[in-house]
C-alpha atoms as a PDB file:
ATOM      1  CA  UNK A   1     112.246 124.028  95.987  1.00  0.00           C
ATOM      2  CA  UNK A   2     111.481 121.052  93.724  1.00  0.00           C
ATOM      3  CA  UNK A   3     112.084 121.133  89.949  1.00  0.00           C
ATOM      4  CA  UNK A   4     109.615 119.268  87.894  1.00  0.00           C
ATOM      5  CA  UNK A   5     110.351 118.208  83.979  1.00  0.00           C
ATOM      6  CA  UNK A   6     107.588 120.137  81.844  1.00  0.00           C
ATOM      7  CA  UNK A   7     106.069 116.229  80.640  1.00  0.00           C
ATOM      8  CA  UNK A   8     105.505 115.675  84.602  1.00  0.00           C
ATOM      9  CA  UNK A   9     104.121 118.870  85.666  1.00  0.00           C
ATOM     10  CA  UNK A  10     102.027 118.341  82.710  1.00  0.00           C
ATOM     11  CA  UNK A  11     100.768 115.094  84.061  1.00  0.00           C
ATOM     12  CA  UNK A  12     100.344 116.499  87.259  1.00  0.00           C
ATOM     13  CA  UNK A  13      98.231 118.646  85.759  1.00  0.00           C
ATOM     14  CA  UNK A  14      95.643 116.240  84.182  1.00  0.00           C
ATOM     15  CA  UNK A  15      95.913 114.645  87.829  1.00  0.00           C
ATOM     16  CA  UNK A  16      94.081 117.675  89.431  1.00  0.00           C
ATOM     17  CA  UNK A  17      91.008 117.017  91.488  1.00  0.00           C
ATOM     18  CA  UNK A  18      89.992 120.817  90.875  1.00  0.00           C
ATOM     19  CA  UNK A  19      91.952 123.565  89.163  1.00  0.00           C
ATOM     20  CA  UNK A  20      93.353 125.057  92.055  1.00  0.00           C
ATOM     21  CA  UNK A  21      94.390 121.656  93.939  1.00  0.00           C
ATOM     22  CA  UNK A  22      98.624 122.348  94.871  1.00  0.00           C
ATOM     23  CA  UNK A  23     100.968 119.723  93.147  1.00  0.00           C
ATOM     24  CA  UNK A  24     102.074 119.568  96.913  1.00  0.00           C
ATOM     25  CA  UNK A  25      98.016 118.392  97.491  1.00  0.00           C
ATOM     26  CA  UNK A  26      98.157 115.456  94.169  1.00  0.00           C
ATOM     27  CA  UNK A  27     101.727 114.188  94.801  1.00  0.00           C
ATOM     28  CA  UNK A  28     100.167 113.458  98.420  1.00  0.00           C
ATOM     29  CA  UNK A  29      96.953 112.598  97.096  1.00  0.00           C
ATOM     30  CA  UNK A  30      98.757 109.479  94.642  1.00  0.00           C
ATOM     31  CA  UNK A  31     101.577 108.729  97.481  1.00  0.00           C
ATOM     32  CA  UNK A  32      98.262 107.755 100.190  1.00  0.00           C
ATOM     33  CA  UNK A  33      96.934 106.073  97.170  1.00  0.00           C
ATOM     34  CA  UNK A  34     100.046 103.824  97.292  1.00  0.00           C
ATOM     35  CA  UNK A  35      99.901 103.010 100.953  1.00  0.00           C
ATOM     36  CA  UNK A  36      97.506  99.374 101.751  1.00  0.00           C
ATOM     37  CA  UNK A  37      95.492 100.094 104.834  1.00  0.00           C
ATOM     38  CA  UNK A  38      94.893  96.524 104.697  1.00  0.00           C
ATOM     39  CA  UNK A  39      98.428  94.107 104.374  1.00  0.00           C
ATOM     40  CA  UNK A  40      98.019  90.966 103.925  1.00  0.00           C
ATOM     41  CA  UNK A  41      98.402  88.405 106.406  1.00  0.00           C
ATOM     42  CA  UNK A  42     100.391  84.958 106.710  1.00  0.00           C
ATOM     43  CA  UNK A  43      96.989  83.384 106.576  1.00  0.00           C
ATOM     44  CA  UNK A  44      95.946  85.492 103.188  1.00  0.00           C
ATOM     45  CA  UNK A  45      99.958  84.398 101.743  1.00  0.00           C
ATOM     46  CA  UNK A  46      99.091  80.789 102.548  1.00  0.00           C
ATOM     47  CA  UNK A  47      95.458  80.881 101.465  1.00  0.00           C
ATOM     48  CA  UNK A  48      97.050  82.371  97.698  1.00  0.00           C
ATOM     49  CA  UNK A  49      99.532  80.361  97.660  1.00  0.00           C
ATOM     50  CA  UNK A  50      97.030  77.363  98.061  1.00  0.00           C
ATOM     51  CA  UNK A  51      94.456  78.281  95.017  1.00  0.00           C
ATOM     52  CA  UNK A  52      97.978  78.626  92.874  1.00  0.00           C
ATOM     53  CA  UNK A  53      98.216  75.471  93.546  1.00  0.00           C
ATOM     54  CA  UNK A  54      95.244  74.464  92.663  1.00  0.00           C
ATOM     55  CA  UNK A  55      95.038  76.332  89.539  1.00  0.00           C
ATOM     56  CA  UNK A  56      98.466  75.015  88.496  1.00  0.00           C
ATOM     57  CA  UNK A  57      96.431  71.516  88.686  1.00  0.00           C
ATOM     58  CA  UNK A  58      93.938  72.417  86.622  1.00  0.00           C
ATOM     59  CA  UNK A  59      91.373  72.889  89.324  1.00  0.00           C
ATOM     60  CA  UNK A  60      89.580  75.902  88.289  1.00  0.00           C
ATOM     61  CA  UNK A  61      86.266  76.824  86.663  1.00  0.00           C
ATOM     62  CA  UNK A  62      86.177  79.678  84.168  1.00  0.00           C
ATOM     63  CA  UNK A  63      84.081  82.381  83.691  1.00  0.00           C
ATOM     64  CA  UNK A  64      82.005  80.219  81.215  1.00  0.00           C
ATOM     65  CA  UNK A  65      81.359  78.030  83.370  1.00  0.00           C
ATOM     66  CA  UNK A  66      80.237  79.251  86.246  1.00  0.00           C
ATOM     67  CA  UNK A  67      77.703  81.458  83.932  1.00  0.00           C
ATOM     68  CA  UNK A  68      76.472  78.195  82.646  1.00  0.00           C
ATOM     69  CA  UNK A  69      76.040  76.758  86.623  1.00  0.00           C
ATOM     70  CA  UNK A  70      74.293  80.061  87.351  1.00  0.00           C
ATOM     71  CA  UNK A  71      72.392  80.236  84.589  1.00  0.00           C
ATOM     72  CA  UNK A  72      73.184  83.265  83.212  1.00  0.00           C
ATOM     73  CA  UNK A  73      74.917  82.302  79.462  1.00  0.00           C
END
């Protein structure tokens, strides 16, 4: 048996995909959420650490601007 506090069984609650779903079902349901099907890989790591780097230089355009190259401001 598991004891929930009354504030987290009443969060649970508001978590419910339909009235009846089990806490058993959400607590799954948010654990799976959790888990990346997707890691990333050396080559992502290197490829972020990269456009830090670049950012860090000032080598960025923001939002602004790429409306304005687009068009769209």
């Amino acid at each position: 048996m598991v004891r929930l506090d009354t504030e987290t069984k009443e969060k649970l609650d508001l978590l419910r995909s339909h009235p009846r779903e089990s806490y058993d079902a959400i607590i799954r349901r948010l654990a799976d959420s959790r888990i990346d099907d997707e890691p990333l890989t050396y080559e992502d790591m290197k490829e972020i650490d990269e456009a830090l780097r670049e950012i860090r230089k000032g080598r960025y355009y923001t939002h602004e601007q790429v409306k304005e190259e687009l068009g769209l401001s």
